[in-house]
Protein backbone atom coordinates (compact mmCIF):
# COMPACT_ATOMS: atom_id res chain seq x y z
CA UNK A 1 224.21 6.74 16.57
CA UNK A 2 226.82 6.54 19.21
CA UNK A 3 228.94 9.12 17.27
CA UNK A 4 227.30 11.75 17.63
CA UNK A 5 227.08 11.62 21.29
CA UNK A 6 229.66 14.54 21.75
CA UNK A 7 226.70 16.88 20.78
CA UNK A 8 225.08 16.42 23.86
CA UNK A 9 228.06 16.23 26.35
CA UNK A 10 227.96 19.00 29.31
CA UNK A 11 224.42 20.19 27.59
CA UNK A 12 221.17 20.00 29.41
CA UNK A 13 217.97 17.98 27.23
CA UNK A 14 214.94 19.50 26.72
CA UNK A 15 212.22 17.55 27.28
CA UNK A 16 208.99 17.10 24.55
CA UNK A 17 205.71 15.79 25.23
CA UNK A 18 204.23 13.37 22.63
CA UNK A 19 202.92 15.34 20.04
CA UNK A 20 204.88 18.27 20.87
CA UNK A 21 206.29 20.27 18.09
CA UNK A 22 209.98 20.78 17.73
CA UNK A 23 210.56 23.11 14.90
CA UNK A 24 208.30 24.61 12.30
CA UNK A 25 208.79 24.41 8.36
CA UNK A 26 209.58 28.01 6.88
CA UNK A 27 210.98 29.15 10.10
CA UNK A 28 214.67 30.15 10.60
CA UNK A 29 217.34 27.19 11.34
CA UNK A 30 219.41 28.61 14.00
CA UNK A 31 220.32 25.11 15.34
CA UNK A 32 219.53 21.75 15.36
CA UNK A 33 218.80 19.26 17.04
CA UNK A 34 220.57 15.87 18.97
CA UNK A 35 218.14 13.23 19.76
CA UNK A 36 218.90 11.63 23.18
CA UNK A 37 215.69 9.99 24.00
CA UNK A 38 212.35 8.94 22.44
CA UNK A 39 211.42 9.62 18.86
CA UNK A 40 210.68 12.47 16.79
CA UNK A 41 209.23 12.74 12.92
CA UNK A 42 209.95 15.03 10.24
CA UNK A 43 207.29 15.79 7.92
CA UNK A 44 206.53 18.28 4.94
CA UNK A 45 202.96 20.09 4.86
CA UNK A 46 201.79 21.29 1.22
CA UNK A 47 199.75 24.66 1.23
CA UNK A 48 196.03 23.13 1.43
CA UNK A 49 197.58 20.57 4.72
CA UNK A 50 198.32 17.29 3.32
CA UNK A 51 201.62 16.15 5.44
CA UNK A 52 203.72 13.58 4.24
CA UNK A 53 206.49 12.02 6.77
CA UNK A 54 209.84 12.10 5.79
CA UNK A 55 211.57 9.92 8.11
CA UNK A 56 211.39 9.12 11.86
CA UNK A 57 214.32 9.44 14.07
CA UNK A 58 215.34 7.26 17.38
CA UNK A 59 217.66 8.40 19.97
CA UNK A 60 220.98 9.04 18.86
CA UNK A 61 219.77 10.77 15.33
CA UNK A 62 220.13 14.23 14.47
CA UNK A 63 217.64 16.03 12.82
CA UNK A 64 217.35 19.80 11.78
CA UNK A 65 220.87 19.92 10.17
CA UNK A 66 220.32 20.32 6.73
CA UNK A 67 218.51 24.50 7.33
CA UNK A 68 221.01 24.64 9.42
CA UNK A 69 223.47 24.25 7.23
CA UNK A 70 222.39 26.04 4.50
CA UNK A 71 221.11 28.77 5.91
CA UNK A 72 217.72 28.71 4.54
CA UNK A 73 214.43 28.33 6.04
CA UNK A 74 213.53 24.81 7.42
CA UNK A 75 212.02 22.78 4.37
CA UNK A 76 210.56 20.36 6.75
CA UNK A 77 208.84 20.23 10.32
CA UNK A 78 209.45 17.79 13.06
CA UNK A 79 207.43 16.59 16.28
CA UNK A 80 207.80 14.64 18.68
CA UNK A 81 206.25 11.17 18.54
CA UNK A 82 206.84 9.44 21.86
CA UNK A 83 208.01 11.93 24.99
CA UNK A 84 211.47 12.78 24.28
CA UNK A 85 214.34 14.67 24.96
CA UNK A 86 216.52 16.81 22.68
CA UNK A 87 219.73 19.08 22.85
CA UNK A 88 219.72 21.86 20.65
CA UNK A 89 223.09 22.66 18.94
CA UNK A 90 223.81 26.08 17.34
CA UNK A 91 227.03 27.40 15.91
CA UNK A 92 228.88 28.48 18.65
CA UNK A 93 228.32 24.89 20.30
CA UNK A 94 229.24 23.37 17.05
CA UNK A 95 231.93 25.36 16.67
CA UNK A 96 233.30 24.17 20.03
CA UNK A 97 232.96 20.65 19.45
CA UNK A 98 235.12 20.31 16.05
CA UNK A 99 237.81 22.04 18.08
CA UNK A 100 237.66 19.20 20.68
CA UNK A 101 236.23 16.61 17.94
CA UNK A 102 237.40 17.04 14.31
CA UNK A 103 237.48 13.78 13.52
CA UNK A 104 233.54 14.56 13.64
CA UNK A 105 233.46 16.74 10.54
CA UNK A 106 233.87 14.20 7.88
CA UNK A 107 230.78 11.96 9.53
CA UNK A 108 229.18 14.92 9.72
CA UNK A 109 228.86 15.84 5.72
CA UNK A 110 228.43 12.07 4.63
CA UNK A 111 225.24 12.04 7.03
CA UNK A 112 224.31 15.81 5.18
CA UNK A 113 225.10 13.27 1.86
CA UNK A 114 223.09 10.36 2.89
CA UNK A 115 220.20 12.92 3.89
CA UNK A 116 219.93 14.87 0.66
CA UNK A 117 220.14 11.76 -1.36
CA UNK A 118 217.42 9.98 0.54
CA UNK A 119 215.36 12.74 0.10
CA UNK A 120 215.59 12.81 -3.68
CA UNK A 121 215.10 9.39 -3.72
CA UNK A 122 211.98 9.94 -2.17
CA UNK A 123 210.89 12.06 -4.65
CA UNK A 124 211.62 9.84 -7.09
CA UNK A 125 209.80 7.09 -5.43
CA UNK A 126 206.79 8.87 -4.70
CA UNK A 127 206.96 9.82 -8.74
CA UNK A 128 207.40 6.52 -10.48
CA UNK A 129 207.14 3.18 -8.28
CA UNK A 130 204.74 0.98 -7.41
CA UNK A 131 203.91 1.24 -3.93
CA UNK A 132 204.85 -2.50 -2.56
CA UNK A 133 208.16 -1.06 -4.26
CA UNK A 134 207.90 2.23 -2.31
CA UNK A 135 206.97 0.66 0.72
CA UNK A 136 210.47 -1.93 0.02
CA UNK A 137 212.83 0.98 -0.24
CA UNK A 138 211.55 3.10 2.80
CA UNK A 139 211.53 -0.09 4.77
CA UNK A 140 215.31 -0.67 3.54
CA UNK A 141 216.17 2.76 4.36
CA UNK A 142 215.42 2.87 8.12
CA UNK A 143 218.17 2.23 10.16
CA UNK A 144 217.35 -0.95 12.70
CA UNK A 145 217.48 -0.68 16.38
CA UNK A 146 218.98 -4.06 17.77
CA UNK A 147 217.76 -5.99 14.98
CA UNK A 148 213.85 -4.37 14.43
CA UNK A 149 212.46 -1.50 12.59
CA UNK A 150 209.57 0.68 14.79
CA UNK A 151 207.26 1.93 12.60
CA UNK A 152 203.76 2.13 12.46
CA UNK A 153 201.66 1.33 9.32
CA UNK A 154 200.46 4.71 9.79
CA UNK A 155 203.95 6.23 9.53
CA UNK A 156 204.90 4.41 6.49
CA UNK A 157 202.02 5.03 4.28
CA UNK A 158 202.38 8.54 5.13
CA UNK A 159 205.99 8.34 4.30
CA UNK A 160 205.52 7.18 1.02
CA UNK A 161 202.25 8.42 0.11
CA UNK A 162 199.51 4.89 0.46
CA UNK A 163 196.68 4.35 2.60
CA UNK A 164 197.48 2.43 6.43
CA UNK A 165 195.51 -0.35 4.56
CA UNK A 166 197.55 -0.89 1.22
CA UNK A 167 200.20 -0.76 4.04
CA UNK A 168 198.94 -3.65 6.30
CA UNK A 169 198.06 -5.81 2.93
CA UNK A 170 201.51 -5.65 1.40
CA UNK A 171 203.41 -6.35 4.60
CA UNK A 172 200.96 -9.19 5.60
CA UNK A 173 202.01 -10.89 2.13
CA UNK A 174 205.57 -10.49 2.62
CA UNK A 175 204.91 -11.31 6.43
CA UNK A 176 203.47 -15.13 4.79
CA UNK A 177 206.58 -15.01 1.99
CA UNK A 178 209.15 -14.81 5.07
CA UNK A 179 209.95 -11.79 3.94
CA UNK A 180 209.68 -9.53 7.01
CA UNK A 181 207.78 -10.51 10.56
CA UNK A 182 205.48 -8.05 12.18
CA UNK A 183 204.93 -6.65 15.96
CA UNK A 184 203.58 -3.40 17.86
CA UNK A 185 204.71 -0.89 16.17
CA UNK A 186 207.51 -2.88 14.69
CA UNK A 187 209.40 -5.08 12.10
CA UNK A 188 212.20 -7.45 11.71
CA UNK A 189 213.44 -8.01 8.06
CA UNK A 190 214.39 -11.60 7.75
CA UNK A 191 215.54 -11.61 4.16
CA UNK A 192 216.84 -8.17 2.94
CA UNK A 193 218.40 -9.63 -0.16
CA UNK A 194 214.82 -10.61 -1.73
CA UNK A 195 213.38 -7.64 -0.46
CA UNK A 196 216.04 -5.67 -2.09
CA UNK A 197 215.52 -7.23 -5.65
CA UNK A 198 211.67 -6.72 -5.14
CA UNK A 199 212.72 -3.01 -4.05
CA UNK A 200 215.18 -2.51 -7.18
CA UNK A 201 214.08 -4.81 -9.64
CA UNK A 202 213.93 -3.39 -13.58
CA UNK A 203 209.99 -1.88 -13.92
């Protein structure tokens, strides 16, 4: 997001390698983080190691802010996923930049409002729906870059708790309804209104 671009003015990037952890879940939030290149994941790990993704960022995202916020441990971890680079933002920078940006603060809670309510919708997901429907409202959720989604099956059956294969056979369906179309490591949703009633239809 273009907005957010401010965070990363006069700052030098630091530079991840794929795979490359960012920050660590139960660890202190001290800052977080501006996404300038590549793409990162945030994920949750229960005690016996079963991760689940929560959502994958592109350049421009945030991520991090919520512990930050809050002042509690980081719920979540994140990695990165392709190389990347990222400018950490703690208080003092933060600080600075509403001085020279206010108009930044309101933006600023509505994304900390869109975050926590995606979350619990999550959890709510995960609890109740089907998982085409799961798969529907993750898909709906992900902001597109010029037009496509990039995702992997992978990433989307972790985020919503299915196997890479219920994955690939629900989004080959909707690939032959003209629903969605598919490419590496990518999708394009061609009709969001049907996918949306599929996504929020009465159980």
């Amino acid at each position: 997001m273009e907005i957010w671009r401010p965070l990363a003015q006069g700052q030098p990037a630091r530079a991840y390698r794929a795979g490359q952890l960012i920050y660590l879940q139960g660890t202190e939030a001290a800052q977080f983080y501006y996404l300038v290149s590549g793409s990162a994941k945030s994920y949750i790990s229960s005690p016996d190691g079963v991760e689940r993704v929560l959502a994958v960022h592109q350049a421009g995202d945030i991520l991090g802010e919520a512990s930050f916020f809050d002042r509690c441990p980081r719920v979540s971890s994140a990695v990165a996923v392709t190389d990347c680079a990222l400018v950490s933002v703690d208080q003092g920078r933060l600080d600075g930049i509403f001085q020279k940006h206010p108009e930044l603060a309101l933006p600023m809670l509505q994304y900390l409002a869109r975050t926590v309510r995606l979350l619990s919708a999550r959890v709510d997901d995960m609890s109740f729906l089907s998982a085409d429907r799961r798969i529907a409202r993750y898909l709906l959720s992900l902001p597109p870059r010029e037009g496509e989604l990039h995702c992997t099956h992978e990433e989307i059956g972790a985020a919503v708790g299915v196997s890479r294969v219920t994955v690939s056979r629900v989004l080959g369906q909707w690939s032959r309804q003209g629903l969605l179309s598919t490419g590496y490591g990518s999708l394009t949703l061609l009709d969001r209104a049907r996918l949306s009633a599929l996504a929020f239809q009465e159980p």
